[in-house]
PDB file of N, CA and C in Angstrom:
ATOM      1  N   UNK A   1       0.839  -1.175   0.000  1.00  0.00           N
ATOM      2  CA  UNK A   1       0.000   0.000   0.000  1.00  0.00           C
ATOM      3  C   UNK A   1       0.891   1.248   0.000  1.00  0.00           C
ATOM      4  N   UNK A   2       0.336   1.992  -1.032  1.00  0.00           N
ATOM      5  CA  UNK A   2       1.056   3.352  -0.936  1.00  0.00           C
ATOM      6  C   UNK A   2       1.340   4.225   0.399  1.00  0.00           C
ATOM      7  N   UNK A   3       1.860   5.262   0.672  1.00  0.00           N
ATOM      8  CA  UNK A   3       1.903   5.524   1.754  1.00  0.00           C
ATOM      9  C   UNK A   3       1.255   7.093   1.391  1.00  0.00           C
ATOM     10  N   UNK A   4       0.429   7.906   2.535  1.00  0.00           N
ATOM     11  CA  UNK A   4       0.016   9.147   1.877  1.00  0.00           C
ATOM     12  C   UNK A   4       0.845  10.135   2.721  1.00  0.00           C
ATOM     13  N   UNK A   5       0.808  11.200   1.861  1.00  0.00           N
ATOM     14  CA  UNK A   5       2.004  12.427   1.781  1.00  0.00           C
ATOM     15  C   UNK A   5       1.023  13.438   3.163  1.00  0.00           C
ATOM     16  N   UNK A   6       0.190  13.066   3.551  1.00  0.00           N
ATOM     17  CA  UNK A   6      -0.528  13.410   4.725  1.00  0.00           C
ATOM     18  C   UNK A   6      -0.295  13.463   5.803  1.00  0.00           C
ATOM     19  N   UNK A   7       0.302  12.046   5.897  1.00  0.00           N
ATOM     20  CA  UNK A   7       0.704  10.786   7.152  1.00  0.00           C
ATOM     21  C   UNK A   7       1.851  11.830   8.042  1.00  0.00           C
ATOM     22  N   UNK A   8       1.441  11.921   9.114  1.00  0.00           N
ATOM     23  CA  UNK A   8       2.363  12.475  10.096  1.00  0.00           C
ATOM     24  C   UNK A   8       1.749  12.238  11.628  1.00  0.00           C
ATOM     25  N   UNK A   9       3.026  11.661  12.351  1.00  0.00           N
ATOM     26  CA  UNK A   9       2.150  11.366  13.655  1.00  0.00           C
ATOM     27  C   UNK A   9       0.995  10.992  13.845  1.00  0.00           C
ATOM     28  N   UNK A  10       1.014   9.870  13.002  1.00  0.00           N
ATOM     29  CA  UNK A  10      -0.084   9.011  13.039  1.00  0.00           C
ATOM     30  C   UNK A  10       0.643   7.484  13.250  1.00  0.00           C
ATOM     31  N   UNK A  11       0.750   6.662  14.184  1.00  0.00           N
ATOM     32  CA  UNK A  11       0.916   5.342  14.132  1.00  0.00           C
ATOM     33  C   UNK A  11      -0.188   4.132  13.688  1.00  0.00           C
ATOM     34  N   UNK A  12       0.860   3.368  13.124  1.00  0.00           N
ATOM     35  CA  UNK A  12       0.131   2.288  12.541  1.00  0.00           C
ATOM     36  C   UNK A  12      -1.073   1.704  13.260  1.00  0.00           C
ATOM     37  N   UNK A  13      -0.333   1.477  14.799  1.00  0.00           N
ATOM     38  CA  UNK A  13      -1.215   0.812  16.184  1.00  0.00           C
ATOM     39  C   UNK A  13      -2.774   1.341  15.442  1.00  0.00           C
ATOM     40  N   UNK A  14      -2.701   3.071  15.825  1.00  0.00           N
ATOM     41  CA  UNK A  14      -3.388   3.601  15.839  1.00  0.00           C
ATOM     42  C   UNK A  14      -4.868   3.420  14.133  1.00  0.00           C
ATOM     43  N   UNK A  15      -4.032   3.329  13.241  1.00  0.00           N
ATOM     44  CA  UNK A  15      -4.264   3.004  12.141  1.00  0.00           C
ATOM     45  C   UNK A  15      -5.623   1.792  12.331  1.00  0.00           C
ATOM     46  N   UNK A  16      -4.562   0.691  12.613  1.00  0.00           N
ATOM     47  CA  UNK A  16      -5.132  -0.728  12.465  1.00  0.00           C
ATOM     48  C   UNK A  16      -6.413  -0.813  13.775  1.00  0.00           C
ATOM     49  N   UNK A  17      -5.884   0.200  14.696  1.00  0.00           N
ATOM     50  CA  UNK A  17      -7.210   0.208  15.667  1.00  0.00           C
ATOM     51  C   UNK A  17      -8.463   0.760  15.107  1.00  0.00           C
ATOM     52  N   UNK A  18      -8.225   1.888  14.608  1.00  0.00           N
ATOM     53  CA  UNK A  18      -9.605   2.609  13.897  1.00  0.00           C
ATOM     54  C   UNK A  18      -9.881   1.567  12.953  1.00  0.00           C
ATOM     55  N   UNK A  19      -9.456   0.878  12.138  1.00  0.00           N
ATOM     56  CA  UNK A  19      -9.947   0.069  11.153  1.00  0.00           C
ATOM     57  C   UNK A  19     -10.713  -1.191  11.642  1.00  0.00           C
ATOM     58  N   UNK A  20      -9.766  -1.626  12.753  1.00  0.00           N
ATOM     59  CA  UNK A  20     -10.715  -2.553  13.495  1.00  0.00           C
ATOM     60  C   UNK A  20     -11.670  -2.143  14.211  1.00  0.00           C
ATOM     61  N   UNK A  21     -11.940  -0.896  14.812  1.00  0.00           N
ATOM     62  CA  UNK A  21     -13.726  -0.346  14.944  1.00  0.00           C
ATOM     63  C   UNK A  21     -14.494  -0.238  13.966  1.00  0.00           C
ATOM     64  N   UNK A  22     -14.289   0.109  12.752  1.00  0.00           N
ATOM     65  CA  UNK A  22     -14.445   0.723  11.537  1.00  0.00           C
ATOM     66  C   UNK A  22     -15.712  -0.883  10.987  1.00  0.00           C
ATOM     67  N   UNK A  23     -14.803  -1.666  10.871  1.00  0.00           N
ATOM     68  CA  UNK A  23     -15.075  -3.277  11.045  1.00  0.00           C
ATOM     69  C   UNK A  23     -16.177  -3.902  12.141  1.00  0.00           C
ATOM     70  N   UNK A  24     -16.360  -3.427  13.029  1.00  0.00           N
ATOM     71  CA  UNK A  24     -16.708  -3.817  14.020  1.00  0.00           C
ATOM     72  C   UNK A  24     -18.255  -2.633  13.966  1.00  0.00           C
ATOM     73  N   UNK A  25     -18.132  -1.446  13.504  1.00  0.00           N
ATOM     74  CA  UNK A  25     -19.288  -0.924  13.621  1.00  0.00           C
ATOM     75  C   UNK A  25     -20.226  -1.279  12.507  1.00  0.00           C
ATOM     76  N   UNK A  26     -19.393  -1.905  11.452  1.00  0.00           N
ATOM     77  CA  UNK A  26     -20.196  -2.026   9.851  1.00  0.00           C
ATOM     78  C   UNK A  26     -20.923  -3.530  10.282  1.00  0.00           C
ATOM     79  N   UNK A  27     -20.408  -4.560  11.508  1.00  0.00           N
ATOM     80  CA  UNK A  27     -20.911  -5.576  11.518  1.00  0.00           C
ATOM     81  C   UNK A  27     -22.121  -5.285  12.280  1.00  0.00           C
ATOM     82  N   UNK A  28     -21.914  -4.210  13.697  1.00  0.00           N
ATOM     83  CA  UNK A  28     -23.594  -3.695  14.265  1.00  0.00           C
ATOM     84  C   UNK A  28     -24.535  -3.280  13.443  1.00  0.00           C
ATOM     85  N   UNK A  29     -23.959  -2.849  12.207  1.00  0.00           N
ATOM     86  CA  UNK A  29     -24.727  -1.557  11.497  1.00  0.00           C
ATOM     87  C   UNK A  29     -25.659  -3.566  10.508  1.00  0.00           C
ATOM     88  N   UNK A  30     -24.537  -4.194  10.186  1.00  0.00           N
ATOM     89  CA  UNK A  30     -25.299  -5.248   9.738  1.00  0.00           C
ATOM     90  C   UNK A  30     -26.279  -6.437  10.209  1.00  0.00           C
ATOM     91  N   UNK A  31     -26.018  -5.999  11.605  1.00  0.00           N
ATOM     92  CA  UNK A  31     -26.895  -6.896  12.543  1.00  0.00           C
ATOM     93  C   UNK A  31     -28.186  -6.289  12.583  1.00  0.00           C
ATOM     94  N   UNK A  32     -27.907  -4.660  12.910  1.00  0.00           N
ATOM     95  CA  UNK A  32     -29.510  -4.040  13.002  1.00  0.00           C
ATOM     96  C   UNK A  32     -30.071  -4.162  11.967  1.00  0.00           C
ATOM     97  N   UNK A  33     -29.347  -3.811  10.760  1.00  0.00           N
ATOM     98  CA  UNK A  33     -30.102  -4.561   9.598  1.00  0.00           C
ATOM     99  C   UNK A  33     -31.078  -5.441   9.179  1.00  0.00           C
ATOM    100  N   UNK A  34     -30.652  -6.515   9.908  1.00  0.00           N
ATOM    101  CA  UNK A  34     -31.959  -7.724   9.519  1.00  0.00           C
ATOM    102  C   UNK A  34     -32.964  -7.482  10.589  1.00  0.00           C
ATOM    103  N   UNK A  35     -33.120  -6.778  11.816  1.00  0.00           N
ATOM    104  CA  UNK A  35     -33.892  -6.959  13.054  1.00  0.00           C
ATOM    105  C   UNK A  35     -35.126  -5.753  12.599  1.00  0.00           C
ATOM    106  N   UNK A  36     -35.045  -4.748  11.598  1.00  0.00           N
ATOM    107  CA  UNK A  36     -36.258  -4.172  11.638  1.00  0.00           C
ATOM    108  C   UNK A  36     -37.423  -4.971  10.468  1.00  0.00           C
ATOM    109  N   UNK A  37     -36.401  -6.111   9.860  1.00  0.00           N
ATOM    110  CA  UNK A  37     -36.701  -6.458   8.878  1.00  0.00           C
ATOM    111  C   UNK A  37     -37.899  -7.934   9.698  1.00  0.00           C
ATOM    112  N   UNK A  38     -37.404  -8.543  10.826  1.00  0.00           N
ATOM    113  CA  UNK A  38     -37.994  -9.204  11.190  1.00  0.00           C
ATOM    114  C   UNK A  38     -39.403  -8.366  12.097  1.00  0.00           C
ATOM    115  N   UNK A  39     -39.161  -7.530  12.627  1.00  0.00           N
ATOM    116  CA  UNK A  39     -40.658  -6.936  13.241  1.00  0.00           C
ATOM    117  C   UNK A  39     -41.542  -6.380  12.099  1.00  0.00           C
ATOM    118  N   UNK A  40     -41.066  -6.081  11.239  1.00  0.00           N
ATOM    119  CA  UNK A  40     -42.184  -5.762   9.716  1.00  0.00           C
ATOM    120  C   UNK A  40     -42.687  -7.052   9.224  1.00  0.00           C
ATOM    121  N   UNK A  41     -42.362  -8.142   9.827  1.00  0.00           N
ATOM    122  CA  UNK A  41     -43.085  -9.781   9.146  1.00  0.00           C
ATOM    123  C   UNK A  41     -44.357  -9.727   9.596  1.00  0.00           C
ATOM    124  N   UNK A  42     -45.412  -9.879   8.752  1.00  0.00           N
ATOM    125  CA  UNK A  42     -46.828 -10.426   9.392  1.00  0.00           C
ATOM    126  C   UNK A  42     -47.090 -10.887  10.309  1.00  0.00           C
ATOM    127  N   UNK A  43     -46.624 -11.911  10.800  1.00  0.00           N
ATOM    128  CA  UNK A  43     -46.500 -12.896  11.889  1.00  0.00           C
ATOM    129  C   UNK A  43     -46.021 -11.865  13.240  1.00  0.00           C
ATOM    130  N   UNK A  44     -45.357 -10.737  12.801  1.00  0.00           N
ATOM    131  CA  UNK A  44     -44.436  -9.451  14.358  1.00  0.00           C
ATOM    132  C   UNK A  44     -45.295  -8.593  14.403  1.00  0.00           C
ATOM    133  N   UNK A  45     -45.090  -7.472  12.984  1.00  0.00           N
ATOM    134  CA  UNK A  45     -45.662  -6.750  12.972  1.00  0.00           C
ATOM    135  C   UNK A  45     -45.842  -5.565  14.174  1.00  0.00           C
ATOM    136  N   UNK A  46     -44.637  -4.734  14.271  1.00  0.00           N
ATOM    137  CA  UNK A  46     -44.088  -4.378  16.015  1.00  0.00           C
ATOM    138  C   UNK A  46     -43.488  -3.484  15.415  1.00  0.00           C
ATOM    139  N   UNK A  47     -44.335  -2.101  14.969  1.00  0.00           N
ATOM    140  CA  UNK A  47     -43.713  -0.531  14.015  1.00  0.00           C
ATOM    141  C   UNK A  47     -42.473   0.166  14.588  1.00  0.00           C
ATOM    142  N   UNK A  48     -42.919  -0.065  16.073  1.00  0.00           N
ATOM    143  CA  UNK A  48     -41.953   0.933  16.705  1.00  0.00           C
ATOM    144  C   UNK A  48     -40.542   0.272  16.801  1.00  0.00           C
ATOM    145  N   UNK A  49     -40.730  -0.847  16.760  1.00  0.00           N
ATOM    146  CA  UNK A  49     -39.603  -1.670  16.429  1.00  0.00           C
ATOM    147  C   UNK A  49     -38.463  -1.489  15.657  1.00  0.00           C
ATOM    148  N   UNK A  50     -38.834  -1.635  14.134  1.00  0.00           N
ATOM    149  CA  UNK A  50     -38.935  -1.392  12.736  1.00  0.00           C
ATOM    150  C   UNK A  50     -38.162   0.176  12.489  1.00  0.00           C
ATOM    151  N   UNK A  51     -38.795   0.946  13.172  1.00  0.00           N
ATOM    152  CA  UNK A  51     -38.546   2.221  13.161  1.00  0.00           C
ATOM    153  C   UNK A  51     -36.635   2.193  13.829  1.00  0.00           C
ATOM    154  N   UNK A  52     -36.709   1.870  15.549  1.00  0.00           N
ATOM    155  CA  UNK A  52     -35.896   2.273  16.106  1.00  0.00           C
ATOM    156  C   UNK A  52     -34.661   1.578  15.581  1.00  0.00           C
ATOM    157  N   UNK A  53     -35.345   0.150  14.963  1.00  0.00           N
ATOM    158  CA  UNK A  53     -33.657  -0.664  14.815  1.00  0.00           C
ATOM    159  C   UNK A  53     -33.144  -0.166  13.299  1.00  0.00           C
ATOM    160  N   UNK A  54     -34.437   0.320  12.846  1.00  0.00           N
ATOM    161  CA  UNK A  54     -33.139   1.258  11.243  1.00  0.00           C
ATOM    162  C   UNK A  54     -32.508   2.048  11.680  1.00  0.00           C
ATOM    163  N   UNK A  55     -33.236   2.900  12.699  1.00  0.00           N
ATOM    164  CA  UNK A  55     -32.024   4.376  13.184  1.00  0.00           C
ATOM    165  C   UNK A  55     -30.675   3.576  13.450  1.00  0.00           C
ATOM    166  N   UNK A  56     -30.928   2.485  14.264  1.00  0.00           N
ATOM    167  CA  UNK A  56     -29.825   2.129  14.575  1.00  0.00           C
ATOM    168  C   UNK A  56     -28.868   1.352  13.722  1.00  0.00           C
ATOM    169  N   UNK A  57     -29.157   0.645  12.599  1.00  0.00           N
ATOM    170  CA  UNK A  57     -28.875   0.283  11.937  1.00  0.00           C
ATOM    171  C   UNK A  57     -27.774   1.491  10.795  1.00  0.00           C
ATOM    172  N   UNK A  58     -29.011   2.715  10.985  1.00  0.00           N
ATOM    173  CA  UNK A  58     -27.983   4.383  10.063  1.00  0.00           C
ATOM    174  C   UNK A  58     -27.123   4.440  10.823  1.00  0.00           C
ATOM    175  N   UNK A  59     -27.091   4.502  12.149  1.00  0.00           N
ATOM    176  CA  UNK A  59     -25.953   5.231  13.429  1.00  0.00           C
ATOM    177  C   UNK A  59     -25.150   4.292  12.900  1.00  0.00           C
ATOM    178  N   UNK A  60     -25.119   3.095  13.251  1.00  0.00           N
ATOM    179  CA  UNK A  60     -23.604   2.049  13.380  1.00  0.00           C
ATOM    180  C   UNK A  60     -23.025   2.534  11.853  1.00  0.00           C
ATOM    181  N   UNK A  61     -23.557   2.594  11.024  1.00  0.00           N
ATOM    182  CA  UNK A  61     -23.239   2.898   9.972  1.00  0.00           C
ATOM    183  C   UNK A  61     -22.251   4.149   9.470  1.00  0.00           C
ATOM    184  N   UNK A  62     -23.159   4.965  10.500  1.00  0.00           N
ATOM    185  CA  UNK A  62     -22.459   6.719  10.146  1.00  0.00           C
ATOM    186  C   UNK A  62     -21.302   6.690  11.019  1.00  0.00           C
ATOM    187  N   UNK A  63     -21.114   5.872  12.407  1.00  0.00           N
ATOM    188  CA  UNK A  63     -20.203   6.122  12.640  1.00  0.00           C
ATOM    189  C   UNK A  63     -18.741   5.361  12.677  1.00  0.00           C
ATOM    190  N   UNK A  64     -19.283   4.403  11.394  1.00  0.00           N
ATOM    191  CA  UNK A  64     -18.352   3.779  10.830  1.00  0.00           C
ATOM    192  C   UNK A  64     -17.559   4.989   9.365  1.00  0.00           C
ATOM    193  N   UNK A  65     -18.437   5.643   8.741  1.00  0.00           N
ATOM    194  CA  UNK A  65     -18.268   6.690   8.052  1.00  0.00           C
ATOM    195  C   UNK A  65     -17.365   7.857   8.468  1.00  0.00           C
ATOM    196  N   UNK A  66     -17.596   8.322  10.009  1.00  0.00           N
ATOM    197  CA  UNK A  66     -16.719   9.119  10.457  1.00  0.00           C
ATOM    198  C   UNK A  66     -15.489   8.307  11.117  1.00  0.00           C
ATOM    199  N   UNK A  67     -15.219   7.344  11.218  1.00  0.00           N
ATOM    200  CA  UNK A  67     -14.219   6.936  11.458  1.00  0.00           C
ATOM    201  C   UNK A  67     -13.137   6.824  10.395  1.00  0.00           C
ATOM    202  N   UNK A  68     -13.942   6.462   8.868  1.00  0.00           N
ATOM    203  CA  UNK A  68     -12.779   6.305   7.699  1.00  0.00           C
ATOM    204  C   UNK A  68     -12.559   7.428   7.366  1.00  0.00           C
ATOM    205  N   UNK A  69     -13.538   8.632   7.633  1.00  0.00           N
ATOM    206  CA  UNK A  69     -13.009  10.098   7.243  1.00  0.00           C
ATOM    207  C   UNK A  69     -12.080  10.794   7.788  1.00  0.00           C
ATOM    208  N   UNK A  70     -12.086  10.259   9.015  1.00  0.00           N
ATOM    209  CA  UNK A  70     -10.793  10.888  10.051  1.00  0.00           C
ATOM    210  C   UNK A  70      -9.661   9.700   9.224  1.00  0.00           C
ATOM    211  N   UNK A  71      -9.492   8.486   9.468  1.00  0.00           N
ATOM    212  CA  UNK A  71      -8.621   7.840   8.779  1.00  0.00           C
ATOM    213  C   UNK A  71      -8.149   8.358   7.796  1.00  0.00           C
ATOM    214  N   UNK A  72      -8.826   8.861   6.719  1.00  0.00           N
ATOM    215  CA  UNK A  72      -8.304   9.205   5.793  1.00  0.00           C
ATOM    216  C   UNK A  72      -7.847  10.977   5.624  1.00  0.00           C
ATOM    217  N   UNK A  73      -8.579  11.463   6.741  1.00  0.00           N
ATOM    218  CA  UNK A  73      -7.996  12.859   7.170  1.00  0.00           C
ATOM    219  C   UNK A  73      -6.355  12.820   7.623  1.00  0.00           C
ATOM    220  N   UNK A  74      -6.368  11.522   8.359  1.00  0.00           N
ATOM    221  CA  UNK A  74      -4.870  11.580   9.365  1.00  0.00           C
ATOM    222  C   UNK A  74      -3.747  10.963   8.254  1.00  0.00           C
ATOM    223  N   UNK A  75      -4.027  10.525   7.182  1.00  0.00           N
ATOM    224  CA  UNK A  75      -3.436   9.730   6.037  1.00  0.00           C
ATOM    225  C   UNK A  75      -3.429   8.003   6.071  1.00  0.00           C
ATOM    226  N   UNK A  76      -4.240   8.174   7.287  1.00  0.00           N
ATOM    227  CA  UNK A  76      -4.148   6.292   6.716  1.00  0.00           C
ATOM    228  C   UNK A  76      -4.853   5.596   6.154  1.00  0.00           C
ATOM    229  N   UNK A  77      -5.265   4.429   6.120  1.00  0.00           N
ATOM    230  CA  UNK A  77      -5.574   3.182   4.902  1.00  0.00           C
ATOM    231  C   UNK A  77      -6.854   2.820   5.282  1.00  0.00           C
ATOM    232  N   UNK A  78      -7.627   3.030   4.955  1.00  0.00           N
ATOM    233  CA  UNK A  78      -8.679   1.825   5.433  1.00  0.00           C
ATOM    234  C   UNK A  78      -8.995   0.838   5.078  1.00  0.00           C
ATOM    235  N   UNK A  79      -8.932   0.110   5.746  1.00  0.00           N
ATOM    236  CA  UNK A  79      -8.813  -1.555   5.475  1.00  0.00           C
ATOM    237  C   UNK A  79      -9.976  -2.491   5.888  1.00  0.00           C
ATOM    238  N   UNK A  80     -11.315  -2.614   4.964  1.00  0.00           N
ATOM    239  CA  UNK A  80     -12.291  -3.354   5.535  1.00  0.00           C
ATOM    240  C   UNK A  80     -11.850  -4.912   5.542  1.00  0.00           C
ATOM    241  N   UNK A  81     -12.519  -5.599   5.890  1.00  0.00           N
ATOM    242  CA  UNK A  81     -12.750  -6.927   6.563  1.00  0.00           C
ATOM    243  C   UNK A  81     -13.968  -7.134   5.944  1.00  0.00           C
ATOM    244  N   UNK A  82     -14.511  -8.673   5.922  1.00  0.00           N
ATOM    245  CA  UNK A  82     -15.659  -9.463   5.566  1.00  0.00           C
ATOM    246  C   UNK A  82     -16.576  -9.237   7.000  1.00  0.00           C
ATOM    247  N   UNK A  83     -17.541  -8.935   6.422  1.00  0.00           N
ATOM    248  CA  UNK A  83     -18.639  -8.506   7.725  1.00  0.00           C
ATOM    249  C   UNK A  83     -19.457 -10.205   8.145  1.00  0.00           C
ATOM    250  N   UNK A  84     -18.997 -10.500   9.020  1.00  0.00           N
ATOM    251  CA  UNK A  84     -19.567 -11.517   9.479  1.00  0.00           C
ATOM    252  C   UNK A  84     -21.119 -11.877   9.603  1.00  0.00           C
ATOM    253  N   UNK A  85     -21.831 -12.504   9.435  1.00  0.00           N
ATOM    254  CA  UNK A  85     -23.576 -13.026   9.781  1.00  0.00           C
ATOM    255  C   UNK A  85     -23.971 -12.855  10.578  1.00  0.00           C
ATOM    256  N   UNK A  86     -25.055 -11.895  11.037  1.00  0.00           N
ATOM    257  CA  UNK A  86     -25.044 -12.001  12.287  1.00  0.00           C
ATOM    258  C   UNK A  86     -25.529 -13.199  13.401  1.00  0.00           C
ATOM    259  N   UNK A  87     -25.356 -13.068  14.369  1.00  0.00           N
ATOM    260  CA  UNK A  87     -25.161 -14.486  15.430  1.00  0.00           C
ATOM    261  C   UNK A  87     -27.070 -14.950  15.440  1.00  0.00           C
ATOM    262  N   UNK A  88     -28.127 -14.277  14.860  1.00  0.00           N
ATOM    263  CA  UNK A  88     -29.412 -14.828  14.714  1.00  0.00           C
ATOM    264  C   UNK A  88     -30.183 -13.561  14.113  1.00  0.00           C
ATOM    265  N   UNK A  89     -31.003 -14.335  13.319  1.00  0.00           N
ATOM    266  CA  UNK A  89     -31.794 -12.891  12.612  1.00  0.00           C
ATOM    267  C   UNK A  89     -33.118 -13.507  12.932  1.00  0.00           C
ATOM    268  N   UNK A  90     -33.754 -14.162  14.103  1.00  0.00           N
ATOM    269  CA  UNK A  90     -35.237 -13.906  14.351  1.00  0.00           C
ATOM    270  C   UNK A  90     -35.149 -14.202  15.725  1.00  0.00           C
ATOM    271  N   UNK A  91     -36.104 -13.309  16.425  1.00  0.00           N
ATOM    272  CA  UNK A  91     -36.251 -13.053  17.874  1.00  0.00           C
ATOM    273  C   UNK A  91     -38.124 -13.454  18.421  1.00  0.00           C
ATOM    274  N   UNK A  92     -37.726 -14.533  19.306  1.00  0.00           N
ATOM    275  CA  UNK A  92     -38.965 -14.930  20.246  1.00  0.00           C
ATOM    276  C   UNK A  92     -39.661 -13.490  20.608  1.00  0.00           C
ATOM    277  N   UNK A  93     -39.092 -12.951  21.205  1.00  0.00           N
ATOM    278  CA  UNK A  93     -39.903 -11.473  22.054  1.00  0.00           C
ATOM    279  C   UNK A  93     -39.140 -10.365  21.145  1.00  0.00           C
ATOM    280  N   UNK A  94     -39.459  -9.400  21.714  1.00  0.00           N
ATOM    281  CA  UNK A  94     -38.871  -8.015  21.282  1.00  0.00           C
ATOM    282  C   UNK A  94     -38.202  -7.710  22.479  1.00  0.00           C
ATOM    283  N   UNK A  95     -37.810  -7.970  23.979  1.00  0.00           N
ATOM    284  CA  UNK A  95     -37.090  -8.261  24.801  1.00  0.00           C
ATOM    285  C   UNK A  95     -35.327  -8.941  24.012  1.00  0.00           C
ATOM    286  N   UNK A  96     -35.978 -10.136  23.744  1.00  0.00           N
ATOM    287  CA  UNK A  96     -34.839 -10.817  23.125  1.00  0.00           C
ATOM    288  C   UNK A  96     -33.699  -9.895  22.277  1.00  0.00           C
ATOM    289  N   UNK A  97     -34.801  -9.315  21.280  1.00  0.00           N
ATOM    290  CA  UNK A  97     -33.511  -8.321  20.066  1.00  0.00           C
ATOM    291  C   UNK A  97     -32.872  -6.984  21.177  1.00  0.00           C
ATOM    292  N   UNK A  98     -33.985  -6.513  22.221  1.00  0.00           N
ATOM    293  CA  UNK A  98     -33.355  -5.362  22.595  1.00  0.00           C
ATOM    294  C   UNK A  98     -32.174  -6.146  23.524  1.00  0.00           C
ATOM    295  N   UNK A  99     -32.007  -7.030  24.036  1.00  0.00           N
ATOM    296  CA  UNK A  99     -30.728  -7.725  24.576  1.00  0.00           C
ATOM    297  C   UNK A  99     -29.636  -7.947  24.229  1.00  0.00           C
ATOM    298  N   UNK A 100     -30.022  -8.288  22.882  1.00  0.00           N
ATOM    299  CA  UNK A 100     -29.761  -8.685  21.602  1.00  0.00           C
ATOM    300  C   UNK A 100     -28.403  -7.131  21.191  1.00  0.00           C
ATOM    301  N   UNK A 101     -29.363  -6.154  21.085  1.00  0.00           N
ATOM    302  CA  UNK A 101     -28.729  -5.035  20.797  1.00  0.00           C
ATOM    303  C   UNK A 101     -27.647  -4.057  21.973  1.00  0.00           C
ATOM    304  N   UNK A 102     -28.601  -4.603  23.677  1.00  0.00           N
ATOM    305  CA  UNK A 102     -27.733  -4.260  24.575  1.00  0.00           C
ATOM    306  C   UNK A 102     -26.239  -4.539  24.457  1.00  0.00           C
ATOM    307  N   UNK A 103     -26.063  -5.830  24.035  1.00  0.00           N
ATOM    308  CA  UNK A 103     -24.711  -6.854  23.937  1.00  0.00           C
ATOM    309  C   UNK A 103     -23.657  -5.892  22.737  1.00  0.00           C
ATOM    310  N   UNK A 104     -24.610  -5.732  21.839  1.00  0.00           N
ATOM    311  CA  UNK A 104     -23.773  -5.255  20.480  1.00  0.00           C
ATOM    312  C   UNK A 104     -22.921  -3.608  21.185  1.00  0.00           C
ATOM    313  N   UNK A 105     -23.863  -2.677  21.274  1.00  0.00           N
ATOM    314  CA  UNK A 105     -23.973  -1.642  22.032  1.00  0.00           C
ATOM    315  C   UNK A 105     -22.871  -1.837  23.333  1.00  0.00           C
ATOM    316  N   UNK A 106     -22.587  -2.852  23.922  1.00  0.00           N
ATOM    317  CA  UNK A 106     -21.493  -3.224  24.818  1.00  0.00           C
ATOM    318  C   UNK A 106     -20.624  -3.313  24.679  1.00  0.00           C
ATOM    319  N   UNK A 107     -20.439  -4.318  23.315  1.00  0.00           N
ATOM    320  CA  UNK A 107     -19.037  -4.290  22.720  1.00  0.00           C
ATOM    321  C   UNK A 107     -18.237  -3.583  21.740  1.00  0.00           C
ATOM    322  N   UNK A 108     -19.059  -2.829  21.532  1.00  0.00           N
ATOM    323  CA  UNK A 108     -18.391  -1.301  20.877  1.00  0.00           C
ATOM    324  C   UNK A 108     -18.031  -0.779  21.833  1.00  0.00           C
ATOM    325  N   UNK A 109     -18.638  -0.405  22.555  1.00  0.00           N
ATOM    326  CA  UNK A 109     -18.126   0.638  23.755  1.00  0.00           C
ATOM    327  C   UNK A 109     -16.646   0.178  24.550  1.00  0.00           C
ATOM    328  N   UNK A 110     -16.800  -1.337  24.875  1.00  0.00           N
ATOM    329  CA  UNK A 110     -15.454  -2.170  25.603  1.00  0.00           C
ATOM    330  C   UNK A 110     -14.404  -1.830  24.212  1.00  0.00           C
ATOM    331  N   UNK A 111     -14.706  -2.106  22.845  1.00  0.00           N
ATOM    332  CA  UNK A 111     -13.933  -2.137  21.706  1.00  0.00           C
ATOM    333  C   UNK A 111     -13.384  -0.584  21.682  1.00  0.00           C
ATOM    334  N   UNK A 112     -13.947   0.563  21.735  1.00  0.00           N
ATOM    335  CA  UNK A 112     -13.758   1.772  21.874  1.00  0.00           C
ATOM    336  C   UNK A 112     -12.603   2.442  22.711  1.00  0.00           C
ATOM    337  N   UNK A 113     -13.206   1.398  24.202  1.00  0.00           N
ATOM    338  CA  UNK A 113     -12.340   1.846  25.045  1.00  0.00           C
ATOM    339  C   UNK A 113     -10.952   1.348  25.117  1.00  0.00           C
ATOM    340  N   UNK A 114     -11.032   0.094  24.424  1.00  0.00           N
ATOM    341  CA  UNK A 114      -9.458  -0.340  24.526  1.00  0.00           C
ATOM    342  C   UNK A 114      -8.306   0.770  23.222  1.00  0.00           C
TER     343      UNK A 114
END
């Protein structure tokens, strides 16, 4: 990979960390994805649902967006990864997904903080 004429006091560490959030928010952003898709089924049918898990589904998204913009503000690379499946795309209760989403929402934040 080329190197950009940008790049100053920026470490790699630092680099490969934002990329691995970067990664990590595009997989929340793909989990909420399928969950508004399951409360819009006939069988759910649960609006407010539907509603809240797209927002959330845009957020993980956008702030996967501002992460490659600063990346690429500071001169480094962004480097996606294969977005993994998420771990279940249909939920018994609507309890279940918001748990579901507590967990995700957890490990960004632990991922953040390291």
């Amino acid at each position: 990979m080329a190197h950009s004429q940008v790049r100053q006091n920026f470490h790699k560490d630092c680099e490969d960390a934002i990329n691995k959030q970067v990664n990590l928010e595009l997989f929340c952003s793909y989990t909420y994805m399928c969950m508004p898709h399951h409360f819009q089924r006939d069988d759910v049918a649960l609006s407010g649902f539907i509603h809240y898990f797209r927002h959330a589904c845009d957020s993980e998204r956008d702030h996967a967006h501002l992460l490659m913009d600063y990346q690429n503000s500071r001169g480094g690379r962004i480097a996606l990864k294969a977005i993994e499946a998420p771990g279940r795309q249909e939920w018994d209760t609507p309890q279940e997904a918001m748990q579901d989403a507590l967990e995700l929402e957890k490990r960004v934040n632990e991922a953040s903080d390291s």
